[in-house]
C-alpha atoms as a PDB file:
ATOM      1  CA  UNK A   1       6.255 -45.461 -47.762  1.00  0.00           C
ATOM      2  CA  UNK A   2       6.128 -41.695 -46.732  1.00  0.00           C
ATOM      3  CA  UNK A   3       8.179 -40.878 -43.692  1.00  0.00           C
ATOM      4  CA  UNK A   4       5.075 -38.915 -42.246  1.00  0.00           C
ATOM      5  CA  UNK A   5       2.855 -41.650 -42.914  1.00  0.00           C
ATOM      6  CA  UNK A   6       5.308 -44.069 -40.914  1.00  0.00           C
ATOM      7  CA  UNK A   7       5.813 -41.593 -37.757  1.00  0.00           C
ATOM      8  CA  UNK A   8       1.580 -41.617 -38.038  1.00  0.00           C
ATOM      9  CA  UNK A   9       1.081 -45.504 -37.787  1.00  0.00           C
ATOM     10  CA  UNK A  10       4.166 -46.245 -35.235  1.00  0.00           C
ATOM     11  CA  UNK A  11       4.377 -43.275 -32.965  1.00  0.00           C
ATOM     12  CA  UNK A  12       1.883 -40.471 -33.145  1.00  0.00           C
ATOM     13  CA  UNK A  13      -1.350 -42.804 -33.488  1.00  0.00           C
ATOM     14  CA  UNK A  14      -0.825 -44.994 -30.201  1.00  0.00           C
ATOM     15  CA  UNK A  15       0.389 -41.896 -28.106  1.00  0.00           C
ATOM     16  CA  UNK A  16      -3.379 -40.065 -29.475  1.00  0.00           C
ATOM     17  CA  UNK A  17      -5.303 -43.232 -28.697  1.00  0.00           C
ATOM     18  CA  UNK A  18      -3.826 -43.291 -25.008  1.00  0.00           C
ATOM     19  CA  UNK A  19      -3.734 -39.661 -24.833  1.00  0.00           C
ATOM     20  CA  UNK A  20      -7.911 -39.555 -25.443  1.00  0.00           C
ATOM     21  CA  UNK A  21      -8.945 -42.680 -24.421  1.00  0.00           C
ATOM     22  CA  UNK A  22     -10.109 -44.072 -27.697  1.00  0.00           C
ATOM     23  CA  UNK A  23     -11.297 -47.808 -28.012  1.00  0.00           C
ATOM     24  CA  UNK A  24     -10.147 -47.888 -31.705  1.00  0.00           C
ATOM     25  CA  UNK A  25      -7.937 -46.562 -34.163  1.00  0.00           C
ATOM     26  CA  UNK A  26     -10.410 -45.718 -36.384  1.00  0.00           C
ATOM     27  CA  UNK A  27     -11.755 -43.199 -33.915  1.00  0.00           C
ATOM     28  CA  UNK A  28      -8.248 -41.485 -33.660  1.00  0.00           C
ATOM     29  CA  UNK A  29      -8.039 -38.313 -35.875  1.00  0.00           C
ATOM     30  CA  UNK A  30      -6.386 -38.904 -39.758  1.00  0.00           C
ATOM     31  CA  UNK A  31      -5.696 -36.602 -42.417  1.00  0.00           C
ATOM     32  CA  UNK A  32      -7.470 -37.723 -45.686  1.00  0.00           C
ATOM     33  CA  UNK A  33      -7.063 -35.017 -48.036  1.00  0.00           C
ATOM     34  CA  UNK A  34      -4.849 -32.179 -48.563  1.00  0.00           C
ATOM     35  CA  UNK A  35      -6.202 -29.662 -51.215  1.00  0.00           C
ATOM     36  CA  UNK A  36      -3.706 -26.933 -52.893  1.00  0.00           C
ATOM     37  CA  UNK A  37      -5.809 -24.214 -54.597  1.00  0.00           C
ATOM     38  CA  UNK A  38      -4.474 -21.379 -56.748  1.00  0.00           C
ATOM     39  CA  UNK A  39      -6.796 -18.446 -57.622  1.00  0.00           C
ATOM     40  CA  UNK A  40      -5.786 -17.445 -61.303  1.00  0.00           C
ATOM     41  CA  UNK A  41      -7.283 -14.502 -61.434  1.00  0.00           C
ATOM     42  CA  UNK A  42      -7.003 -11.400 -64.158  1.00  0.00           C
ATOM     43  CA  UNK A  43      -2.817 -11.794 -64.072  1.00  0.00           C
ATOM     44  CA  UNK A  44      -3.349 -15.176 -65.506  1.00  0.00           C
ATOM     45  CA  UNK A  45      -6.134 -14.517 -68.033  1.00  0.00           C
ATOM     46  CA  UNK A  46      -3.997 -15.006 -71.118  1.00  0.00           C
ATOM     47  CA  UNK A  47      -3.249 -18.624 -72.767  1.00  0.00           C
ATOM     48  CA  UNK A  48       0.455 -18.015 -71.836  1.00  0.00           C
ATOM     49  CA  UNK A  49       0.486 -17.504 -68.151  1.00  0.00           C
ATOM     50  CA  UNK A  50      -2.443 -19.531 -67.297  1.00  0.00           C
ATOM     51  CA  UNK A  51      -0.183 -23.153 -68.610  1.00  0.00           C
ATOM     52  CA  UNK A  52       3.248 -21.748 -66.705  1.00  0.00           C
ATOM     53  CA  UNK A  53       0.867 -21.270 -63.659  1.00  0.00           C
ATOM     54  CA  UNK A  54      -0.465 -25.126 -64.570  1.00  0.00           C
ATOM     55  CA  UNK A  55       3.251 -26.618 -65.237  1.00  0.00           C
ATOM     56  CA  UNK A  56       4.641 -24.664 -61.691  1.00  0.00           C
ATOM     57  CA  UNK A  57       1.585 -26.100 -59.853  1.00  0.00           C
ATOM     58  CA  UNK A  58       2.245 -29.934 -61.353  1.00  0.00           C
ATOM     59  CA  UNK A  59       5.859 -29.295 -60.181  1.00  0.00           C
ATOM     60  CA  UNK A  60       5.581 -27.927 -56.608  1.00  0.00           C
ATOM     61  CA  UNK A  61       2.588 -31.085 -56.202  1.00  0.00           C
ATOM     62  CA  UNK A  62       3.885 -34.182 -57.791  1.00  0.00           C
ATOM     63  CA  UNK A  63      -0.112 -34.211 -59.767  1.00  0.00           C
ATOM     64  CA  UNK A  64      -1.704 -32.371 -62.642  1.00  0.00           C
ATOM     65  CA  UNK A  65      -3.678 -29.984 -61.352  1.00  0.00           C
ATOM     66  CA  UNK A  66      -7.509 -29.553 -62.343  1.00  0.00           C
ATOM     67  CA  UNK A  67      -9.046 -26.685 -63.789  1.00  0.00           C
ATOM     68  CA  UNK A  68     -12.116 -24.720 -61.634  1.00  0.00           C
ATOM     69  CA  UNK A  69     -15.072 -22.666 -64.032  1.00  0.00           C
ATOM     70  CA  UNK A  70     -16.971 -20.481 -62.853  1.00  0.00           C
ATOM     71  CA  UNK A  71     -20.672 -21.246 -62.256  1.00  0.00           C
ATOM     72  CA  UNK A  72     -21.949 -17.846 -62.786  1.00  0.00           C
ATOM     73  CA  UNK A  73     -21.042 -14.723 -64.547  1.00  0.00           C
ATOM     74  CA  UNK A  74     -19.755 -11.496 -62.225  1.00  0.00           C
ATOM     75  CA  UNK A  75     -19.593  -8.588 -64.035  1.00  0.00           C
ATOM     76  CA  UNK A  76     -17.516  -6.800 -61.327  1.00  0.00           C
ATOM     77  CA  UNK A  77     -14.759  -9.544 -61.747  1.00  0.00           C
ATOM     78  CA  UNK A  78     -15.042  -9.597 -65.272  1.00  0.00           C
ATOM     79  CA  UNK A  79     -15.711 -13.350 -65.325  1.00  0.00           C
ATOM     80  CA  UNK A  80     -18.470 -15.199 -67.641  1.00  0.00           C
ATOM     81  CA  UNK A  81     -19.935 -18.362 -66.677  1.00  0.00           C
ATOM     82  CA  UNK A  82     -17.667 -21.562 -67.896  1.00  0.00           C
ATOM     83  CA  UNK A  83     -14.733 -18.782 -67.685  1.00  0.00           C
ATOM     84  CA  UNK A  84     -11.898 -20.927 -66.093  1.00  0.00           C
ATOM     85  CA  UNK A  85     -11.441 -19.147 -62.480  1.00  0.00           C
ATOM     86  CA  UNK A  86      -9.073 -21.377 -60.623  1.00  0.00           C
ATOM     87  CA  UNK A  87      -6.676 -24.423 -60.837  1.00  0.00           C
ATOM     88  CA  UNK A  88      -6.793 -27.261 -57.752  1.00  0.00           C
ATOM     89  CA  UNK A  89      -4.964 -30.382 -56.483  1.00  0.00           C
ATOM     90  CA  UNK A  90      -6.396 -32.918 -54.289  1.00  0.00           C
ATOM     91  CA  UNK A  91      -3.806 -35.298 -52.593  1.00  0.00           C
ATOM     92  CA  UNK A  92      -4.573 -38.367 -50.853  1.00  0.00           C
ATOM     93  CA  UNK A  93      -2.419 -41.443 -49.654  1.00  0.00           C
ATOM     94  CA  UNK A  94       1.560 -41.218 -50.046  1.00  0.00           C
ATOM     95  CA  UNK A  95       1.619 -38.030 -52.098  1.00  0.00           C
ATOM     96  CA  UNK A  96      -0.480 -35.961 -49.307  1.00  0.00           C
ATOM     97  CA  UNK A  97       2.534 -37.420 -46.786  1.00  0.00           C
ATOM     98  CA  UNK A  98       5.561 -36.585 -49.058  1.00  0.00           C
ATOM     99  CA  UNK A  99       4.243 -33.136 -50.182  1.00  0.00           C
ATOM    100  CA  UNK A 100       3.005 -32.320 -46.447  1.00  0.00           C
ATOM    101  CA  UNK A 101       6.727 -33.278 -45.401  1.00  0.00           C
ATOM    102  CA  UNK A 102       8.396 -31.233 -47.788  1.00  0.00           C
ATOM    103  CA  UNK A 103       5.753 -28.272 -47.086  1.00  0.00           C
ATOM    104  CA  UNK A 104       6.875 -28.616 -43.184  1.00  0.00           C
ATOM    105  CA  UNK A 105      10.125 -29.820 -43.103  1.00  0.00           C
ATOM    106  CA  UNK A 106      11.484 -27.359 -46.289  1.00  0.00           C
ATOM    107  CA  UNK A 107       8.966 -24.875 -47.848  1.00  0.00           C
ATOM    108  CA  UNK A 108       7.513 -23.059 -44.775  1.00  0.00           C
ATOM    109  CA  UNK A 109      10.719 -22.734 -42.785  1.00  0.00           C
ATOM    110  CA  UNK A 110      12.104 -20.981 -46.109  1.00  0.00           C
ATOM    111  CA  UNK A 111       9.399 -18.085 -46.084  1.00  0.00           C
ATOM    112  CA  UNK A 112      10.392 -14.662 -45.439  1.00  0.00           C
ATOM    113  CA  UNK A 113       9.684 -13.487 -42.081  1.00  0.00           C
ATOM    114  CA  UNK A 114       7.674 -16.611 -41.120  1.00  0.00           C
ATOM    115  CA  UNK A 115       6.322 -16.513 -37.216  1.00  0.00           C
ATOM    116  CA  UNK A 116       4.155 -19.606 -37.797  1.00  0.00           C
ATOM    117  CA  UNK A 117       0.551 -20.839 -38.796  1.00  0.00           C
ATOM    118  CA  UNK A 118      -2.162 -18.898 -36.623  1.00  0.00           C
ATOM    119  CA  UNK A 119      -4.179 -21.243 -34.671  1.00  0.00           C
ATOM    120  CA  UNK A 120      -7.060 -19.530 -35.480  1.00  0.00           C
ATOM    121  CA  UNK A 121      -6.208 -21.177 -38.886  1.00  0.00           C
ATOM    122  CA  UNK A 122      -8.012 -24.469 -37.483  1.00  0.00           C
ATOM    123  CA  UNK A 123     -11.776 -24.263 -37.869  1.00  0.00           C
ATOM    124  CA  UNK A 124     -14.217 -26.149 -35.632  1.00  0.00           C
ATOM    125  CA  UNK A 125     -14.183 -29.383 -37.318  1.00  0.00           C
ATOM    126  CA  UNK A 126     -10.401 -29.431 -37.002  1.00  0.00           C
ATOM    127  CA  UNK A 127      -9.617 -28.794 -40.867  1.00  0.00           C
ATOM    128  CA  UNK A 128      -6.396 -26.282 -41.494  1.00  0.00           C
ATOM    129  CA  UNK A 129      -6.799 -23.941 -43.804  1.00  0.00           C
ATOM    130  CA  UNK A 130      -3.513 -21.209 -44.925  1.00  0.00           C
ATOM    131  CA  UNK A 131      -2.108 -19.147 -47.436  1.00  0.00           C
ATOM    132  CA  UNK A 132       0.753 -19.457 -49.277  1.00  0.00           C
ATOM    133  CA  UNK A 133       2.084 -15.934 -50.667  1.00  0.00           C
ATOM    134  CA  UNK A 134       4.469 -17.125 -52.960  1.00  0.00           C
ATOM    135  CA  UNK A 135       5.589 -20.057 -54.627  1.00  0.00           C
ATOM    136  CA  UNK A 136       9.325 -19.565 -54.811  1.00  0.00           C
ATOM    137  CA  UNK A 137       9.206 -21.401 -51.349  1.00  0.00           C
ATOM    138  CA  UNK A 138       9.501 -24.564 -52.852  1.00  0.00           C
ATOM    139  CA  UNK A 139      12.887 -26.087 -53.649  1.00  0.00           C
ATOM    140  CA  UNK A 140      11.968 -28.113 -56.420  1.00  0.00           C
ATOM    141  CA  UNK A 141      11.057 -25.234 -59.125  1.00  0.00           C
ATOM    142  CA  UNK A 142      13.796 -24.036 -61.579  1.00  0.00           C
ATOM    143  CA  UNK A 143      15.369 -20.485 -62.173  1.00  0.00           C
ATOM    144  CA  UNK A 144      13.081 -20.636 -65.114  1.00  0.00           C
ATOM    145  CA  UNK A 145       9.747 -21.093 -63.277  1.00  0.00           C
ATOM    146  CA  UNK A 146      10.169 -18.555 -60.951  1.00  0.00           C
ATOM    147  CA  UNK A 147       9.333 -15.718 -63.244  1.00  0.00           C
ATOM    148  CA  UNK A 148       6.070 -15.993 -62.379  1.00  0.00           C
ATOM    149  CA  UNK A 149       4.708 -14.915 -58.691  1.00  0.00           C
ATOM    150  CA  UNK A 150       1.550 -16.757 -57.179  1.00  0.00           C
ATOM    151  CA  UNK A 151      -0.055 -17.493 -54.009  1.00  0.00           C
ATOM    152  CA  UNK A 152      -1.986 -20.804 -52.983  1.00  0.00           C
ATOM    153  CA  UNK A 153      -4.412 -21.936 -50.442  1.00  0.00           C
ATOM    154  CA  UNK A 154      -3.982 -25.160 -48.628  1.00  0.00           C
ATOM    155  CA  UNK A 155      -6.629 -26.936 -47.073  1.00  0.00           C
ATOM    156  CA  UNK A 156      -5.564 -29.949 -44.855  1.00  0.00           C
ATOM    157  CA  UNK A 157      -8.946 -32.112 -44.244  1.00  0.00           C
ATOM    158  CA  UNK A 158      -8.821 -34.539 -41.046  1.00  0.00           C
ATOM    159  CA  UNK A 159     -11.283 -36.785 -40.190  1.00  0.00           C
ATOM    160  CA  UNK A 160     -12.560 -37.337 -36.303  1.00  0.00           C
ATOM    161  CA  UNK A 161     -11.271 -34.643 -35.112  1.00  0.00           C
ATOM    162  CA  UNK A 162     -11.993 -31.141 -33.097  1.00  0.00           C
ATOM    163  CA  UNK A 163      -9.914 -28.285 -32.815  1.00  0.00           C
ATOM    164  CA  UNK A 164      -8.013 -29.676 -30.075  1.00  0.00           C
ATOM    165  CA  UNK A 165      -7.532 -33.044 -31.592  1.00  0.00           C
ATOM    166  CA  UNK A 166      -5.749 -31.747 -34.894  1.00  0.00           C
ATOM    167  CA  UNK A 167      -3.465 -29.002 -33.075  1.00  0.00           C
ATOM    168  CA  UNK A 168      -2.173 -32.189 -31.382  1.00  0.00           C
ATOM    169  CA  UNK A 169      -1.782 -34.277 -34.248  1.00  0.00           C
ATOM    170  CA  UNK A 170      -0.333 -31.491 -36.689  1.00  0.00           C
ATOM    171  CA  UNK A 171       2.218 -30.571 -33.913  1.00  0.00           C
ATOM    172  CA  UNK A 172       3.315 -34.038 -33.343  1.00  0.00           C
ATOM    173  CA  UNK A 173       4.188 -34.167 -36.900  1.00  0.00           C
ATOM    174  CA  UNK A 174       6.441 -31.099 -36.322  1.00  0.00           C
ATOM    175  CA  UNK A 175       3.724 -28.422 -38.090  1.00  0.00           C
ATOM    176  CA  UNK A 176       5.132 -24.922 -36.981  1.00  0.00           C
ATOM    177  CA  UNK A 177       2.044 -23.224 -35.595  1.00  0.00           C
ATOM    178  CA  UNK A 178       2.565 -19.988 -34.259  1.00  0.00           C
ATOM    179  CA  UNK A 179       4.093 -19.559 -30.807  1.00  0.00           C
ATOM    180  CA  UNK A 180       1.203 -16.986 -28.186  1.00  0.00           C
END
């Protein structure tokens, strides 16, 4: 089982039930998706690109990403309905813990000039939502792979939570917001 997902169920779940006065667990705030979205934009129009962009995504993920068309055509952005516009990851269960560990515990700490996640970053329903500049962050991509320079957007979804609620639980797992 994930190492996150254990610290969840044996430490940080009791300590927010007692810290809010829940009568349940199930009223306790969860994360149930993370999302990883990369934009592919004009850079990654050719054939070529657009699969290294796929195979680096699969890597840094652990999960074949899906393709994202476009549902109308933009003539400023050069796009055409059906036009593939973006590739996307949804993890749930044991692969959301492990690649939420590695993104705290090994990617984030390793960007340049890092001061933390803004807490403005949390919206209202307690969802997180960054940016990731570039991808050579992540330790498990090859010499190889890193010819290629993209950013991503990750969107951590929790359930039954505020804004208060999920700063809590994402600093109890050791998330590094930033410090005011």
């Amino acid at each position: 089982m994930a190492r996150l997902k254990t610290q969840y169920r044996e430490e940080i779940l009791p300590q927010i039930i007692q810290q809010y006065n829940l009568s349940n667990t199930f009223e306790a705030p969860k994360i149930t998706k993370l999302t990883v979205n990369v934009g592919t934009g004009k850079r990654f129009r050719d054939a070529n690109s657009f699969e290294k962009v796929k195979s680096v995504l699969a890597t840094i993920v652990g999960q074949q990403p899906v393709s994202v068309q476009a549902k109308s055509s933009i003539a400023q952005f050069k796009t055409r309905e059906g036009m593939t516009v973006a590739l996307k990851v949804t993890l749930r269960g044991d692969r959301m813990y492990e690649f939420l560990d590695r993104l705290i515990s090994i990617a984030l700490p390793r960007t340049r000039d890092f001061q933390g996640i803004p807490l403005t970053s949390i919206d209202n329903q307690g969802n997180v939502n960054f940016g990731i500049r570039e991808q050579i962050i992540f330790p498990e991509l090859s010499n190889d792979q890193l010819g290629i320079n993209f950013g991503m957007q990750v969107n951590i979804t929790i359930e039954n939570s505020s804004k208060e609620q999920s700063e809590v639980l994402l600093r109890s797992f050791g998330f590094p917001f930033k410090r005011n």
